[in-house]
C-alpha atoms as a PDB file:
ATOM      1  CA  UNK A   1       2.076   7.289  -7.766  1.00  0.00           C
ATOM      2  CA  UNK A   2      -0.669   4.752  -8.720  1.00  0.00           C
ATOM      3  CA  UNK A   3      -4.569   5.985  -7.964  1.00  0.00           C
ATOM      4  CA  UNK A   4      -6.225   3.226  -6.368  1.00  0.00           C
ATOM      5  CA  UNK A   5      -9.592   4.440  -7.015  1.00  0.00           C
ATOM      6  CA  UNK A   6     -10.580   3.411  -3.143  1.00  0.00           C
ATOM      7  CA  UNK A   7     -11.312   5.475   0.198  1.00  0.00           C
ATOM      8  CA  UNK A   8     -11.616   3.866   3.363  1.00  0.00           C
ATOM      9  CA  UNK A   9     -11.787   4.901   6.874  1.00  0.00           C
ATOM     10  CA  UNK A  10      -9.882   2.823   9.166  1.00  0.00           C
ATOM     11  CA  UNK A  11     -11.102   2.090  12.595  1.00  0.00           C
ATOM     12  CA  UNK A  12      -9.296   4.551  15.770  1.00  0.00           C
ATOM     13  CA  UNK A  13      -6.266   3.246  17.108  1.00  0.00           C
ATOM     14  CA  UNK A  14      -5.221   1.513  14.003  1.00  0.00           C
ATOM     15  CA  UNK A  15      -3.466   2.005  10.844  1.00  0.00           C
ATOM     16  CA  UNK A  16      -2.778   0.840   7.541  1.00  0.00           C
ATOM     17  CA  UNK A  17       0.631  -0.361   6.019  1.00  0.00           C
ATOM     18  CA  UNK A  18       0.597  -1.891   2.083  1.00  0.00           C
ATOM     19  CA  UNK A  19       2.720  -4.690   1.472  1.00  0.00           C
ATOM     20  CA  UNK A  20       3.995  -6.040  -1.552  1.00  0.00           C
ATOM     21  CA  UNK A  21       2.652  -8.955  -3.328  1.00  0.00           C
ATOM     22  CA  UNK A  22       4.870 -11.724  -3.114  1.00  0.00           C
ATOM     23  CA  UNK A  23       5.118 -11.940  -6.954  1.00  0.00           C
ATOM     24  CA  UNK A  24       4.978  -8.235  -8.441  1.00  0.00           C
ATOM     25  CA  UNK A  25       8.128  -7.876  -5.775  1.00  0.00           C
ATOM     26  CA  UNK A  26       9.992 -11.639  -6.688  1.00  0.00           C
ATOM     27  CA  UNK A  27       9.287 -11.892 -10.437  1.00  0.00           C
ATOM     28  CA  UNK A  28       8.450  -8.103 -11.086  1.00  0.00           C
ATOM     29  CA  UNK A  29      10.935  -6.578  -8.738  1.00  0.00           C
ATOM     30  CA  UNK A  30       7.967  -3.635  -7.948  1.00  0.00           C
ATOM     31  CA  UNK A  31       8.113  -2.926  -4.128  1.00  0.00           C
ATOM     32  CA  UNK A  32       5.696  -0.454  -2.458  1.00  0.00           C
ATOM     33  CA  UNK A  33       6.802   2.691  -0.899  1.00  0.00           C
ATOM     34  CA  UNK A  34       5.751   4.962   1.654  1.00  0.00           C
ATOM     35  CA  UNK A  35       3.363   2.680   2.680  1.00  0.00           C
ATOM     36  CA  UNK A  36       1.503   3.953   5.749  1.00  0.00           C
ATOM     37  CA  UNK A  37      -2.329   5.197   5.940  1.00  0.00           C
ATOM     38  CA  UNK A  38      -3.475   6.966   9.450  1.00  0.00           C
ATOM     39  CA  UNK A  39      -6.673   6.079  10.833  1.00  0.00           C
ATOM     40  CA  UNK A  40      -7.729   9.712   9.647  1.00  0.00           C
ATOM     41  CA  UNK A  41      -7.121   9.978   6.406  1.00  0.00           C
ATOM     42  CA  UNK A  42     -10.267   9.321   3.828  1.00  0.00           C
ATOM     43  CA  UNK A  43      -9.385  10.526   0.757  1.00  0.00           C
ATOM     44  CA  UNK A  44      -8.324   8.114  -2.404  1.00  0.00           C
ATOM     45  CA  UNK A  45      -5.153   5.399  -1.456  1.00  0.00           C
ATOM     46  CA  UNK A  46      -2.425   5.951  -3.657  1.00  0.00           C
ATOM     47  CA  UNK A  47       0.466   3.521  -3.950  1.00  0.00           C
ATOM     48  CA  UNK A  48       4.287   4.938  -4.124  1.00  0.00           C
ATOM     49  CA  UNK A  49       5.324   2.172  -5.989  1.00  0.00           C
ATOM     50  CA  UNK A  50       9.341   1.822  -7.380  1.00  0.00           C
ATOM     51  CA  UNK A  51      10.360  -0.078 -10.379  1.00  0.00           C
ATOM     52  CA  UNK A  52      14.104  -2.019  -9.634  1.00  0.00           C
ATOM     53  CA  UNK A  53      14.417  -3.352 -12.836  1.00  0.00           C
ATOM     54  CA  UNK A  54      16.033  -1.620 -16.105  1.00  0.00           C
ATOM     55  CA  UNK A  55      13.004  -2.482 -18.257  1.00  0.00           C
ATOM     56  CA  UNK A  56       9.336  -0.791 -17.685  1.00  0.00           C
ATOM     57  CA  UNK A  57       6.279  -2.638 -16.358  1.00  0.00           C
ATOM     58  CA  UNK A  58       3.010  -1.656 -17.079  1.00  0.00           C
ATOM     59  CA  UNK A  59       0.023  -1.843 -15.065  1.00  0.00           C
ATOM     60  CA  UNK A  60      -3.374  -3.666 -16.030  1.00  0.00           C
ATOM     61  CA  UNK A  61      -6.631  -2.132 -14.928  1.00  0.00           C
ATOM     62  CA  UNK A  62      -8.030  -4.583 -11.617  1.00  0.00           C
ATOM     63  CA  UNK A  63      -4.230  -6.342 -11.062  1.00  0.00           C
ATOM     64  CA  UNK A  64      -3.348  -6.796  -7.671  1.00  0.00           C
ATOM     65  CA  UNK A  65      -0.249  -4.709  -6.601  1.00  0.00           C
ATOM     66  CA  UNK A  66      -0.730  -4.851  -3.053  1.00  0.00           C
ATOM     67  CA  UNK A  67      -2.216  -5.727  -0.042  1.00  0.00           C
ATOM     68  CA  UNK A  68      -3.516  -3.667   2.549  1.00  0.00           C
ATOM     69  CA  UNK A  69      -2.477  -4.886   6.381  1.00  0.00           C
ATOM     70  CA  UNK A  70      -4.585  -3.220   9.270  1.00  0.00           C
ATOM     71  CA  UNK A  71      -2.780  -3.155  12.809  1.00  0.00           C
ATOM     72  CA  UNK A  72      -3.694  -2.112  15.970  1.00  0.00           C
ATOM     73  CA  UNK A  73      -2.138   0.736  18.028  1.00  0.00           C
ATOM     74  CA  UNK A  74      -1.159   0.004  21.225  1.00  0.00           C
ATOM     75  CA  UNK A  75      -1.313   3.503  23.395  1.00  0.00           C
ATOM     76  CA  UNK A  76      -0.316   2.334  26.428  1.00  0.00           C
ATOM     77  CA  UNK A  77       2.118   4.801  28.116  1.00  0.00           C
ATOM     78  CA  UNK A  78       6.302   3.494  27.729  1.00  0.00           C
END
């Protein structure tokens, strides 16, 4: 689990999903998991984030690991 240090509050009918950065998951191989944020939830973001490789990687302080995606909800009835 990495703290984030943020708290948002998402809009109703929406959610948030992080996404791996193209390079942390290419050259890295660091892919995010458990990824979804309810429109809800307002306490810190923490990432779930998995390390493929055999050798460690260590975080910087204000590198970009991810990036947050907002979508909409559709409610209508199936």
């Amino acid at each position: 689990m990495v703290a984030t240090g943020i708290a948002i509050g998402l809009p109703l009918n929406t959610y948030g999903r992080f996404a791996p950065r193209s390079t942390l998951a290419g050259k890295h191989q660091l892919r995010t998991n458990a990824s979804v944020v309810d429109a809800d939830y307002r306490g810190e973001l923490r990432l779930v984030l998995a390390n493929l490789k055999d050798q460690p990687y260590r975080l910087e302080k204000g590198e970009r690991i991810t990036q947050l995606i907002i979508e909409k909800i559709d409610n209508r009835e199936l």
